[in-house]
PDB file of N, CA and C in Angstrom:
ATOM      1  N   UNK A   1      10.651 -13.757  24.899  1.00  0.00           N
ATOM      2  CA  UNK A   1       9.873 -12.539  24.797  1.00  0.00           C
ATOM      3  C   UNK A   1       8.909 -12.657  23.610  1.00  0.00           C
ATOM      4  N   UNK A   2       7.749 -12.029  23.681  1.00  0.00           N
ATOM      5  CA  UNK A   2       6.594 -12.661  22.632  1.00  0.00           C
ATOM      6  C   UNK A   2       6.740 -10.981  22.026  1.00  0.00           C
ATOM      7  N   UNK A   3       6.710 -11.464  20.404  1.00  0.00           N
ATOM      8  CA  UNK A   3       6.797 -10.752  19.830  1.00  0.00           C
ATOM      9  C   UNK A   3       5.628  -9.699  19.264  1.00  0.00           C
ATOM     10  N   UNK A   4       5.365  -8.272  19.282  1.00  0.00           N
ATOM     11  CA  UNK A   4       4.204  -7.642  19.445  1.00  0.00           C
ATOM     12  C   UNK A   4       3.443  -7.680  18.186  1.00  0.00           C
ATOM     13  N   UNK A   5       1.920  -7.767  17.977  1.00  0.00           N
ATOM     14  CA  UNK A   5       1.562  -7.739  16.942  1.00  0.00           C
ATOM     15  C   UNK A   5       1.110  -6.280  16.609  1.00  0.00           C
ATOM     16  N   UNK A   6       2.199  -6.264  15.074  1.00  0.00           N
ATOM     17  CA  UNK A   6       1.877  -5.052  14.630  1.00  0.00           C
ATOM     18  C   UNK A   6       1.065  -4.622  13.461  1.00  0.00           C
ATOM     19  N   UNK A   7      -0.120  -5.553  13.694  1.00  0.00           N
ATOM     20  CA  UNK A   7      -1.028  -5.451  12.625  1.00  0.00           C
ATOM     21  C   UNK A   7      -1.950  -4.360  12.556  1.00  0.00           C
ATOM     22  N   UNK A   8      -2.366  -3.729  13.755  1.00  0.00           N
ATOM     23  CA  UNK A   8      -3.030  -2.334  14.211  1.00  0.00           C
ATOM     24  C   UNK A   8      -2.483  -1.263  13.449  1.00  0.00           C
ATOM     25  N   UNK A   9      -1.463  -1.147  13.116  1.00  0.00           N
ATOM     26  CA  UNK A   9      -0.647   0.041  12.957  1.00  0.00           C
ATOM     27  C   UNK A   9      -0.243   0.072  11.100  1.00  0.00           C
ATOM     28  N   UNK A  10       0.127  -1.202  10.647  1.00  0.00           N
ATOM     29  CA  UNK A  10      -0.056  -1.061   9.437  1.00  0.00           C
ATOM     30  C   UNK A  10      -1.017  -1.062   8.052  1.00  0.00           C
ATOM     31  N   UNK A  11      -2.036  -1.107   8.995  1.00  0.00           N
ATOM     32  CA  UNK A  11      -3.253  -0.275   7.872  1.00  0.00           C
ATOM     33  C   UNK A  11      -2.606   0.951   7.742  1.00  0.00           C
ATOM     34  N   UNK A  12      -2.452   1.798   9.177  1.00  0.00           N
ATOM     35  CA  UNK A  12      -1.690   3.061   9.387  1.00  0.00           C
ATOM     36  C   UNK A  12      -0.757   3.840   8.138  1.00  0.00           C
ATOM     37  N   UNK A  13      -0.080   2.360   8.187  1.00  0.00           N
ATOM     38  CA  UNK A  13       1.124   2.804   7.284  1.00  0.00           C
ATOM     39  C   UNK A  13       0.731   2.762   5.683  1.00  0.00           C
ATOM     40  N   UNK A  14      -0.200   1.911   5.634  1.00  0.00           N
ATOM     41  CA  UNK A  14      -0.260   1.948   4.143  1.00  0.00           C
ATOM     42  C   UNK A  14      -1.437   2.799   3.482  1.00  0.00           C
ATOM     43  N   UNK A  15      -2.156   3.714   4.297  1.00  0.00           N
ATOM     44  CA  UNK A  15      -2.478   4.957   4.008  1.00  0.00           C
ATOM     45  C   UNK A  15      -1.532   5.848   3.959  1.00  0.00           C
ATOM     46  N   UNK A  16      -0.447   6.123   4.530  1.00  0.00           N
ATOM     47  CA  UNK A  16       0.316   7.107   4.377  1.00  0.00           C
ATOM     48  C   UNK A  16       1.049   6.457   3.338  1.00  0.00           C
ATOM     49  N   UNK A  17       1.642   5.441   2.654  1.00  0.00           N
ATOM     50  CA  UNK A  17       2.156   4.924   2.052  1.00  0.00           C
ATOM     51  C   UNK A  17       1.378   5.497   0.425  1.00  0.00           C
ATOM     52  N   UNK A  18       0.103   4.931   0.334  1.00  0.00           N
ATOM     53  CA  UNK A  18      -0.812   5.706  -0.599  1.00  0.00           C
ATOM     54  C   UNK A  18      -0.751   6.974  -0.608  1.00  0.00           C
ATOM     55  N   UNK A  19      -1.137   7.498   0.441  1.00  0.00           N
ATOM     56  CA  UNK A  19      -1.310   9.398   0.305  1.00  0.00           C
ATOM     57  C   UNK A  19       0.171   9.831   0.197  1.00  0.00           C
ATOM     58  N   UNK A  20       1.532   9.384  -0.068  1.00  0.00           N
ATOM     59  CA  UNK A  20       2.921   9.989   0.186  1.00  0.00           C
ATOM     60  C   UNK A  20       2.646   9.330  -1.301  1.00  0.00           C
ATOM     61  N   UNK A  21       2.758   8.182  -2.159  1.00  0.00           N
ATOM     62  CA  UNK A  21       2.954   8.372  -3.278  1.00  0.00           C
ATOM     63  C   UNK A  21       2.079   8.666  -4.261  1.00  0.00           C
ATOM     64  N   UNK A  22       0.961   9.386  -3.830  1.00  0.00           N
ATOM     65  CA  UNK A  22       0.097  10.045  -4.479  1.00  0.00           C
ATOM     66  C   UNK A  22       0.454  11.475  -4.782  1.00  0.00           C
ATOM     67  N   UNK A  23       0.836  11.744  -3.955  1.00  0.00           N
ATOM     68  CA  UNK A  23       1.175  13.411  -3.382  1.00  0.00           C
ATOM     69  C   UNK A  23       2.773  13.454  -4.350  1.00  0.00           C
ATOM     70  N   UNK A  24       3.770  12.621  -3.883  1.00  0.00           N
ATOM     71  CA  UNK A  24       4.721  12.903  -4.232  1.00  0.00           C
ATOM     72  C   UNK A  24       5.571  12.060  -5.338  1.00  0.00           C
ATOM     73  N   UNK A  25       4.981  10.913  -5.748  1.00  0.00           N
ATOM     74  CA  UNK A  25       5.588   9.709  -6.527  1.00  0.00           C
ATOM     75  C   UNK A  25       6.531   9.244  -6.202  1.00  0.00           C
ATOM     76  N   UNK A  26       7.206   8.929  -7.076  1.00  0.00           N
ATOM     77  CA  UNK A  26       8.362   8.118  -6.777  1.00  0.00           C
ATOM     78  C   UNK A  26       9.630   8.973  -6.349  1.00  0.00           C
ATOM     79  N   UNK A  27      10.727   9.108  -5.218  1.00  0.00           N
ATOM     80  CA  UNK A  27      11.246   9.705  -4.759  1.00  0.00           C
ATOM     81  C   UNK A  27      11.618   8.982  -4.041  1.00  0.00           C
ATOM     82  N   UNK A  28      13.107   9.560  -2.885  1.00  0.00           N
ATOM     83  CA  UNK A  28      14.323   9.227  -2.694  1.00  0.00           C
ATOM     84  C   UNK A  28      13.328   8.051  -1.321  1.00  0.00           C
ATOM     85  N   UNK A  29      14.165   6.970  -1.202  1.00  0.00           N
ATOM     86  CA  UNK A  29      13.494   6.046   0.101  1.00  0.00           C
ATOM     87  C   UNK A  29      13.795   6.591   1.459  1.00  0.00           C
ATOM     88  N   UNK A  30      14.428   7.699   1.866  1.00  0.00           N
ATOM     89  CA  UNK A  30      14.594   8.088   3.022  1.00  0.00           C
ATOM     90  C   UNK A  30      13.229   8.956   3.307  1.00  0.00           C
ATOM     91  N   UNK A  31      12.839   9.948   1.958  1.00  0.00           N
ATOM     92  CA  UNK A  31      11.484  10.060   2.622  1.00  0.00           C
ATOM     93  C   UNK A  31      10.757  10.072   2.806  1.00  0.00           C
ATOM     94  N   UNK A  32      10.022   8.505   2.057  1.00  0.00           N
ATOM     95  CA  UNK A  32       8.997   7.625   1.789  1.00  0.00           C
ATOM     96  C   UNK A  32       9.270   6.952   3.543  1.00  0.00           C
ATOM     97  N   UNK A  33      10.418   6.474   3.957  1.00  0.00           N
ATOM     98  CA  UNK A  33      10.952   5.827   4.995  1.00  0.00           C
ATOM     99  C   UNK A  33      10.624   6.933   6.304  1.00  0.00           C
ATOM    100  N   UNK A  34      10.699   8.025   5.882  1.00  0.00           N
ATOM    101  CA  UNK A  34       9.954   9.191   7.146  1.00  0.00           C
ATOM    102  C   UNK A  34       9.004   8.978   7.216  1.00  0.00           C
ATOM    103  N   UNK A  35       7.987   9.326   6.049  1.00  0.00           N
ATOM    104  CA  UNK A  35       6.858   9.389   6.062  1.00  0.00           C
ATOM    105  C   UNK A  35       5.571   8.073   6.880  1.00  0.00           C
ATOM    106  N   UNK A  36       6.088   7.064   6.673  1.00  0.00           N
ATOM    107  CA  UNK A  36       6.171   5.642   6.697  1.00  0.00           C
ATOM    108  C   UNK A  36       6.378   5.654   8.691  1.00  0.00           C
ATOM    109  N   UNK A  37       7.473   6.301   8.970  1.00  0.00           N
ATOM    110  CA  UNK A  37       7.508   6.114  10.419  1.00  0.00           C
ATOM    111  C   UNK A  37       6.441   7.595  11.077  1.00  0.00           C
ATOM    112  N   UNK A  38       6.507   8.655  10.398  1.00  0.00           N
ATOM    113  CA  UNK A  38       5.614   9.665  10.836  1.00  0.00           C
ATOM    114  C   UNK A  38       3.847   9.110  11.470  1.00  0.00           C
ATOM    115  N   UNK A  39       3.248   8.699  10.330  1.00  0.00           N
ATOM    116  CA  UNK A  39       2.172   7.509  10.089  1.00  0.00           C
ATOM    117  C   UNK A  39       2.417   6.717  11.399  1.00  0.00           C
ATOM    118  N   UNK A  40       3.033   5.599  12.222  1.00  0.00           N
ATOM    119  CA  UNK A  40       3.374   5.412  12.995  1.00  0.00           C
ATOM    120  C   UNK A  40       3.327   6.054  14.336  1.00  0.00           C
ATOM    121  N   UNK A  41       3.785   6.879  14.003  1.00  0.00           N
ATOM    122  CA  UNK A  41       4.000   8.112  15.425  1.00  0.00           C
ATOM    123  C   UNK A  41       2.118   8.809  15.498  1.00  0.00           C
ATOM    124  N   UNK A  42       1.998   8.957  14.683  1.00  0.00           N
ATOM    125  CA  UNK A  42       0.952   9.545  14.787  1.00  0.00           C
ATOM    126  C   UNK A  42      -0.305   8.251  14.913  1.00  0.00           C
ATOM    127  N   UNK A  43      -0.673   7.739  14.553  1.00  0.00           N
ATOM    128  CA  UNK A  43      -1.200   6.325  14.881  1.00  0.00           C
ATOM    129  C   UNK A  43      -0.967   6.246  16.966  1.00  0.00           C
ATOM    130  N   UNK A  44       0.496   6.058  17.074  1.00  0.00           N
ATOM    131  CA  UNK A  44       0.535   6.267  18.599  1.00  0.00           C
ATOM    132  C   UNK A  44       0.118   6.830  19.140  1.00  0.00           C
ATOM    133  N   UNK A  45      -0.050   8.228  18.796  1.00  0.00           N
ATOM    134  CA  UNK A  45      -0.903   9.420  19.693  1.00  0.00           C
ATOM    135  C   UNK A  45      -2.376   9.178  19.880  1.00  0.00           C
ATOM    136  N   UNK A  46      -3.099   8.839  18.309  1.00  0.00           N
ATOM    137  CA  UNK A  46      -3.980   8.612  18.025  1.00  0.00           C
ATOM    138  C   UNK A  46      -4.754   7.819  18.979  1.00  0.00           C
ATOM    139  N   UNK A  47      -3.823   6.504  19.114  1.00  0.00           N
ATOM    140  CA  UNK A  47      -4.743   5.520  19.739  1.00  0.00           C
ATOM    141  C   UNK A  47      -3.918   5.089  21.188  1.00  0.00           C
ATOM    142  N   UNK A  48      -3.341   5.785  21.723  1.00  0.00           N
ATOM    143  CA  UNK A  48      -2.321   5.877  22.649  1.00  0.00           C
ATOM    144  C   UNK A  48      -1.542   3.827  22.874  1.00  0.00           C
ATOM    145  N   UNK A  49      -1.426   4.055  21.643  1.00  0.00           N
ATOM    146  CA  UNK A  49      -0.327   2.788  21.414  1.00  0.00           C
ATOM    147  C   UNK A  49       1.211   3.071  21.957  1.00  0.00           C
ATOM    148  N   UNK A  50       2.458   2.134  21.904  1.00  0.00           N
ATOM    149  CA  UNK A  50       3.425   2.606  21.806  1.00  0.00           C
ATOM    150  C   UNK A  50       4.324   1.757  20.674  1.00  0.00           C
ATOM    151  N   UNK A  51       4.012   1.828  19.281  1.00  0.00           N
ATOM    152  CA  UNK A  51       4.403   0.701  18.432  1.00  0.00           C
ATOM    153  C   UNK A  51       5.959   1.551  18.164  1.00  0.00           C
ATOM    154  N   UNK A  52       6.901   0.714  17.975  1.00  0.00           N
ATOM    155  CA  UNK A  52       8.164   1.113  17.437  1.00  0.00           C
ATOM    156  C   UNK A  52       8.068   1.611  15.478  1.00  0.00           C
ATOM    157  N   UNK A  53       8.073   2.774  15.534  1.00  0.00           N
ATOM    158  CA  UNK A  53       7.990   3.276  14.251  1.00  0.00           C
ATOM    159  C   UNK A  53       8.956   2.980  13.283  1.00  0.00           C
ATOM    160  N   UNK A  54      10.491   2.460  13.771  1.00  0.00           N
ATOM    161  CA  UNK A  54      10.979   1.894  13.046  1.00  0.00           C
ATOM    162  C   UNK A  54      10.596   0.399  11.896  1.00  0.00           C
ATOM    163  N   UNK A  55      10.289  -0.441  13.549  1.00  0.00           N
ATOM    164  CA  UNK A  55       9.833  -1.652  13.190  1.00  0.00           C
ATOM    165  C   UNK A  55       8.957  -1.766  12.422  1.00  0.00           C
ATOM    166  N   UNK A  56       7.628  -0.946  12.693  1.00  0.00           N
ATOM    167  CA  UNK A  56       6.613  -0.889  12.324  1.00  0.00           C
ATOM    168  C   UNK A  56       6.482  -0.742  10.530  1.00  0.00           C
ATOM    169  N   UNK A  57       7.851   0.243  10.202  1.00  0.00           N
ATOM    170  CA  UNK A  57       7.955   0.762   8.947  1.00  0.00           C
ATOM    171  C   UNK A  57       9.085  -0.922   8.288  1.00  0.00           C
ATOM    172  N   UNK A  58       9.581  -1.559   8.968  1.00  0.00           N
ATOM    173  CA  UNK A  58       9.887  -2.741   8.484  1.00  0.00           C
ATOM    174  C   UNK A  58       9.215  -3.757   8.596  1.00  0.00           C
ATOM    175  N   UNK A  59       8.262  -3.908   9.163  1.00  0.00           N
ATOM    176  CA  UNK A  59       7.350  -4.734   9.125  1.00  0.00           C
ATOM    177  C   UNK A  59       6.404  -4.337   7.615  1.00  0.00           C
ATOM    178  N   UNK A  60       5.892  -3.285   7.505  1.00  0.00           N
ATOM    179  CA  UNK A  60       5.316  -3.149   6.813  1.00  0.00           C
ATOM    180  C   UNK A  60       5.924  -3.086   5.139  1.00  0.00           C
ATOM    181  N   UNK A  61       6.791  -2.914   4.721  1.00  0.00           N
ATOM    182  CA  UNK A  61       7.632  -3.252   4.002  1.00  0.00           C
ATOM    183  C   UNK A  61       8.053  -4.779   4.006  1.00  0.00           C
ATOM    184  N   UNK A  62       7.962  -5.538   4.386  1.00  0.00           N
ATOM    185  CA  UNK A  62       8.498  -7.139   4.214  1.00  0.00           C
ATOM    186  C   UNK A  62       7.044  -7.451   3.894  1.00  0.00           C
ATOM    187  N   UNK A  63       5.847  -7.031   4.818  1.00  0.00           N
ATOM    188  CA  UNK A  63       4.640  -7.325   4.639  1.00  0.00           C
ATOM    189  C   UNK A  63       4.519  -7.361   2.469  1.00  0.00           C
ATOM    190  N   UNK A  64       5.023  -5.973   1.792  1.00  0.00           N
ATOM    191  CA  UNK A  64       4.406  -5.647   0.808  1.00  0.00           C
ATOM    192  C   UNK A  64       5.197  -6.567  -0.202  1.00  0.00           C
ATOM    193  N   UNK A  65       6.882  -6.913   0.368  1.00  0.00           N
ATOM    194  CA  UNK A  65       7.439  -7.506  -0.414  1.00  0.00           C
ATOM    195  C   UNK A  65       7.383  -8.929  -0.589  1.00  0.00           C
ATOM    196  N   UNK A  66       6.232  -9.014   0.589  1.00  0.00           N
ATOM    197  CA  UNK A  66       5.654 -10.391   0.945  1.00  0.00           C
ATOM    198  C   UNK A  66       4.482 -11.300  -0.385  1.00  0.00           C
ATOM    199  N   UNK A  67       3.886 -10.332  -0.093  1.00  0.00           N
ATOM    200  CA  UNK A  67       2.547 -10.214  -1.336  1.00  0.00           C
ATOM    201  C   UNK A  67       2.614  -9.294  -1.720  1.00  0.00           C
ATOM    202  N   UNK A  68       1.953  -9.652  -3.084  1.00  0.00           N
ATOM    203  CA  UNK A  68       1.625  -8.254  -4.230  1.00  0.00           C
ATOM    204  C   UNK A  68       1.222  -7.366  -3.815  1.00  0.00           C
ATOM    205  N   UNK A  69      -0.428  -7.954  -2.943  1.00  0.00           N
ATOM    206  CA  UNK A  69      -1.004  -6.778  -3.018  1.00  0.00           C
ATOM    207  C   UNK A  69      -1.961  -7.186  -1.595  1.00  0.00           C
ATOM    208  N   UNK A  70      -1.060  -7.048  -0.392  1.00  0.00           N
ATOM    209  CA  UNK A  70      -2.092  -7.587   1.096  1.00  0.00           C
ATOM    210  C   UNK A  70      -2.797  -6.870   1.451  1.00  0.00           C
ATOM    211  N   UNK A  71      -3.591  -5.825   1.017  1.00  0.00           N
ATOM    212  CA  UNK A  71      -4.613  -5.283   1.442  1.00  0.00           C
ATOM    213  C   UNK A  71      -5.798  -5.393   0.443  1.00  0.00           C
ATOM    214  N   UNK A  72      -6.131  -6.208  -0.788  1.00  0.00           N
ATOM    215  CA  UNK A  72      -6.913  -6.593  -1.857  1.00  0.00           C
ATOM    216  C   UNK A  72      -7.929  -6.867  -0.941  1.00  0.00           C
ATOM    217  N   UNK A  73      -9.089  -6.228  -1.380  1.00  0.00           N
ATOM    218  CA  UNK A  73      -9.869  -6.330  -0.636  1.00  0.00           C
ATOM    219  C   UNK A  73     -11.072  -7.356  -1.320  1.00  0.00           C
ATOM    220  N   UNK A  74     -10.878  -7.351  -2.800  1.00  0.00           N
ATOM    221  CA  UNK A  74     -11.835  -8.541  -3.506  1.00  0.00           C
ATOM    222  C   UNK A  74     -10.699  -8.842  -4.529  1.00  0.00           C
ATOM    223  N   UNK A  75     -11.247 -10.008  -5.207  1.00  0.00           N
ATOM    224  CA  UNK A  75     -10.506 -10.106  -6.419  1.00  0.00           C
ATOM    225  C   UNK A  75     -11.350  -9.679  -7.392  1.00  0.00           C
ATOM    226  N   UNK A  76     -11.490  -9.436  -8.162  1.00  0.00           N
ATOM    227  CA  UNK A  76     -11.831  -8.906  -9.636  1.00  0.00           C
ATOM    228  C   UNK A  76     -11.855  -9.635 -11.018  1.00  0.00           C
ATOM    229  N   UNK A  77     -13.247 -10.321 -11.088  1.00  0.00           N
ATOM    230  CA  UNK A  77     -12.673 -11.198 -12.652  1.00  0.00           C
ATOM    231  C   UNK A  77     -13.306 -10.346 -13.549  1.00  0.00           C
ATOM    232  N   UNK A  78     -12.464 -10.181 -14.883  1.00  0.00           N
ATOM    233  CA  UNK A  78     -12.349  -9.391 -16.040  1.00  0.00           C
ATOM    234  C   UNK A  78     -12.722 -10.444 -17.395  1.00  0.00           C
ATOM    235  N   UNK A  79     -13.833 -10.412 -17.458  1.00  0.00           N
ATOM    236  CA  UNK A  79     -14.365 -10.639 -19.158  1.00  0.00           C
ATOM    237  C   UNK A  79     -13.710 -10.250 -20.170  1.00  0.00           C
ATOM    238  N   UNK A  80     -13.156 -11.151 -20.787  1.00  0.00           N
ATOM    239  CA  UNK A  80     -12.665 -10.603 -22.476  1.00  0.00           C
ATOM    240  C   UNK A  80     -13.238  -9.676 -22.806  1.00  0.00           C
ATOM    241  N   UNK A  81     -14.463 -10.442 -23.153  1.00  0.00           N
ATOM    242  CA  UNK A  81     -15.468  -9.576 -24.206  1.00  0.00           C
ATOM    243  C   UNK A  81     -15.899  -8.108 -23.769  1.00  0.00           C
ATOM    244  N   UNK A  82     -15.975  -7.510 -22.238  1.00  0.00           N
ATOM    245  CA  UNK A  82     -16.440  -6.493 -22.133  1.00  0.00           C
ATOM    246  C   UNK A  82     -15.073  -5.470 -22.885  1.00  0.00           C
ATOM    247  N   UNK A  83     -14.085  -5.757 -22.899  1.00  0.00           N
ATOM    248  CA  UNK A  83     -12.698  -5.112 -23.200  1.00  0.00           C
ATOM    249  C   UNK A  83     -13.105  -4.654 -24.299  1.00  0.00           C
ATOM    250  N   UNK A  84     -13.607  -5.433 -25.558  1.00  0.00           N
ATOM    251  CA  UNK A  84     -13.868  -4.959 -26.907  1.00  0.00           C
ATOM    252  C   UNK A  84     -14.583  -3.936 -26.928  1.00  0.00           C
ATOM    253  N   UNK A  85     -14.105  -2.716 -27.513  1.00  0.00           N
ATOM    254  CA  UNK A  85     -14.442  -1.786 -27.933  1.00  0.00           C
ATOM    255  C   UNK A  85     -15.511  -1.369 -29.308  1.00  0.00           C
ATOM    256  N   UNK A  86     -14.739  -2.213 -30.348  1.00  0.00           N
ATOM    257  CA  UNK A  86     -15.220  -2.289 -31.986  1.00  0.00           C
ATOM    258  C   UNK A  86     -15.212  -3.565 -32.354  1.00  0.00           C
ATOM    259  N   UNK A  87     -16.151  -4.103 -33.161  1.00  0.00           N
ATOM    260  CA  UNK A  87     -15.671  -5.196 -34.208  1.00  0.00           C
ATOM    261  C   UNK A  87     -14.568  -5.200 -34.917  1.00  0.00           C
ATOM    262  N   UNK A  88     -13.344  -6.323 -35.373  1.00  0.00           N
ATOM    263  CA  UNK A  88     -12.660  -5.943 -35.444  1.00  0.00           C
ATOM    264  C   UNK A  88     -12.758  -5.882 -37.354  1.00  0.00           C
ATOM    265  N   UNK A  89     -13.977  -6.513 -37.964  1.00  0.00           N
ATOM    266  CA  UNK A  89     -14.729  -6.370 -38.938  1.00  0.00           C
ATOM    267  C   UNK A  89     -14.857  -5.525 -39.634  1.00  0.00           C
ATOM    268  N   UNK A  90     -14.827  -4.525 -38.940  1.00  0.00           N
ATOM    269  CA  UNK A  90     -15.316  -2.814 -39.666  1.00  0.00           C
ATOM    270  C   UNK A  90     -14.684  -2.226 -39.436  1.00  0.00           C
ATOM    271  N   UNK A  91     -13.227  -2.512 -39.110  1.00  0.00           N
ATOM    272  CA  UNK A  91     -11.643  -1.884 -39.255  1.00  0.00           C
ATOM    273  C   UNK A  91     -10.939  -2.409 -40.615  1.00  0.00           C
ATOM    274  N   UNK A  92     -10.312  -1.279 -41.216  1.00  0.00           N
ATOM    275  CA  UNK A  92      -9.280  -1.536 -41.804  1.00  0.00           C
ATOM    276  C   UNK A  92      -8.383  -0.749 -41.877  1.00  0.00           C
ATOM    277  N   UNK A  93      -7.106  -1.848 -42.202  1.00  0.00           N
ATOM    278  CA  UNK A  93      -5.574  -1.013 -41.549  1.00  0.00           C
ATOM    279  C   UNK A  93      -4.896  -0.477 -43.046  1.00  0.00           C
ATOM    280  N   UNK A  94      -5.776   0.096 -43.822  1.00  0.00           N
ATOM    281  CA  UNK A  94      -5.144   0.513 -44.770  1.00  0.00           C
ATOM    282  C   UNK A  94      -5.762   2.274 -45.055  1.00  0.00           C
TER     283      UNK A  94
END
């Protein structure tokens, strides 16, 4: 049996994933784990899919524990020098 690709659906999830710990922070995993399959369900209606909301919410979770950060959309290089604020010249710590 060929296994379904559930790549459609977890963009899905990791907007609700964002907007649930935006909204609510850090809190109990059962209902981050709702929220996570809700996203799912609704995605189905949406696009008249029939993805398993369970799976979908474990897929997407192995996905994150997979990589840091799989939805990086650029990388970002950071200059020392823009960081500096002051010379450190015309400070003193006394």
């Amino acid at each position: 049996m060929e296994k379904l690709d559930y790549s459609p659906v977890l963009k899905a999830l990791k907007r609700a994933d964002q907007e649930f710990t935006e909204k609510h922070g850090i809190t109990h995993y059962s209902l981050f784990d709702a929220a996570l399959e809700q996203a799912a369900e609704a995605f189905n209606r949406e696009n008249r899919t029939n993805f398993d909301p369970v799976e979908a919410r474990h897929q997407y979770i192995e996905m994150c524990e997979a990589e840091p950060n799989p939805f990086a959309l650029e990388q970002v290089d950071v200059n020392v020098d823009d960081l500096v604020v002051s010379k450190t010249s015309s400070r003193s710590i006394h």
